[in-house]
Protein backbone atom coordinates (compact mmCIF):
# COMPACT_ATOMS: atom_id res chain seq x y z
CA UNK A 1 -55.75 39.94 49.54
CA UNK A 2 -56.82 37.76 46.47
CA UNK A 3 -56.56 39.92 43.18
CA UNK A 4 -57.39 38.32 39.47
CA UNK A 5 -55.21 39.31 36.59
CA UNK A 6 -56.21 39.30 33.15
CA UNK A 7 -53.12 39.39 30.40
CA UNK A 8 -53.26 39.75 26.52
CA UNK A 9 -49.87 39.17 25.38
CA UNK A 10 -50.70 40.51 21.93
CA UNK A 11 -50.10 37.17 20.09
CA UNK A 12 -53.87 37.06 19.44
CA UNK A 13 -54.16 33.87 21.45
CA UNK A 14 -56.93 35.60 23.91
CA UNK A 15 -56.36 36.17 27.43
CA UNK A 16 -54.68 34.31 30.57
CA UNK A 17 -56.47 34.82 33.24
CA UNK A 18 -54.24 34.47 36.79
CA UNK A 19 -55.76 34.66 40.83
CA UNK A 20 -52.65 36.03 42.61
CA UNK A 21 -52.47 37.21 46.45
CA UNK A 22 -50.92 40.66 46.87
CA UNK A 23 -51.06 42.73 50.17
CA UNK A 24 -52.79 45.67 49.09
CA UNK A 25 -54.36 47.07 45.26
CA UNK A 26 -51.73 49.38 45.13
CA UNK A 27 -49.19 46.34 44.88
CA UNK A 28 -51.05 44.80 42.77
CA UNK A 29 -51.18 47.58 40.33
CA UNK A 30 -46.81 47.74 40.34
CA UNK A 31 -46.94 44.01 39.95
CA UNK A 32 -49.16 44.50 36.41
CA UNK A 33 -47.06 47.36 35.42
CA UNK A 34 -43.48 44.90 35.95
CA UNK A 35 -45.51 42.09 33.86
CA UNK A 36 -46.62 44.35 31.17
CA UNK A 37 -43.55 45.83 31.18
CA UNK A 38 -41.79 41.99 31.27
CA UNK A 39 -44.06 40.86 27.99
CA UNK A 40 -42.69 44.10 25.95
CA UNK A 41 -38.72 43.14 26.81
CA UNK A 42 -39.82 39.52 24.91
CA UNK A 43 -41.15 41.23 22.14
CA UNK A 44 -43.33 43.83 21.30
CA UNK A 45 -46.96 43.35 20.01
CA UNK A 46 -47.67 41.98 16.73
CA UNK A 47 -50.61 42.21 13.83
CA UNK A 48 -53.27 42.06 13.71
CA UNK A 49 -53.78 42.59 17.88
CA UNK A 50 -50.91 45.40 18.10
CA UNK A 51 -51.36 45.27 21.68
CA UNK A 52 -50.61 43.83 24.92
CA UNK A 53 -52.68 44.58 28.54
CA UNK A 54 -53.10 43.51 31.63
CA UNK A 55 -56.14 44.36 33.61
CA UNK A 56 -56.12 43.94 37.60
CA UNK A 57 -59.65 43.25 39.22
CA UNK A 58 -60.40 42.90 42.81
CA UNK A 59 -61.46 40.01 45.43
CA UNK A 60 -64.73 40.59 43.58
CA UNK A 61 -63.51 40.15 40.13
CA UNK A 62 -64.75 44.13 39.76
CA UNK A 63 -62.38 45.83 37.27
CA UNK A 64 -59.90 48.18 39.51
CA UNK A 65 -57.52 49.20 36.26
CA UNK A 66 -56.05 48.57 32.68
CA UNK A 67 -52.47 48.74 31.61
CA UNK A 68 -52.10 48.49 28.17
CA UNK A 69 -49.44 48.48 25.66
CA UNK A 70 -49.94 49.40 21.81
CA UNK A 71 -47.89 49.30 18.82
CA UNK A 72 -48.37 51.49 15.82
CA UNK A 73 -46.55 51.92 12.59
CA UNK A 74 -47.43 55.04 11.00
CA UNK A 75 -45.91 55.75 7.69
CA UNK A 76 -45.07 59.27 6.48
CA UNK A 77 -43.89 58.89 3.08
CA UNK A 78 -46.02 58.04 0.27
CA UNK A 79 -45.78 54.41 -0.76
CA UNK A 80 -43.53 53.58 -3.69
CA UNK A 81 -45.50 50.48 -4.76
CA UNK A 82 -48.25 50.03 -6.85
């Protein structure tokens, strides 16, 4: 069955949009959880996105899920600048 994947790789470039034959939704929701999981081993996301997704929609383009990956520094100590 025809599924559409849509993947942010978090360099702020926009999305990639892929058609991709897989033989049932679940498989196609492992397959977007090895390429999200794939993008974060090359690096995770950066400014000013701080995230990475991909989205799986059906033979109808109708949304089915999200994955989605983000990064967040959060400091605890008071800044000793300025």
């Amino acid at each position: 069955m025809r599924y559409f994947l849509q993947v942010m790789d978090g360099s702020g470039d926009g999305p990639v949009n892929m058609s991709l034959d897989f033989a049932d939704q679940e498989e196609a929701i492992r397959q977007a959880h090895v390429a999200l999981a794939e993008m974060a081993r090359d690096g995770l996301p950066k400014e000013p996105v701080n995230m990475m997704s991909v989205e799986v929609f059906n033979e109808h383009k109708q949304p089915i899920t999200e994955l989605r990956l983000t990064f967040e520094v959060i400091p605890k100590f008071p800044s000793t600048t300025g």
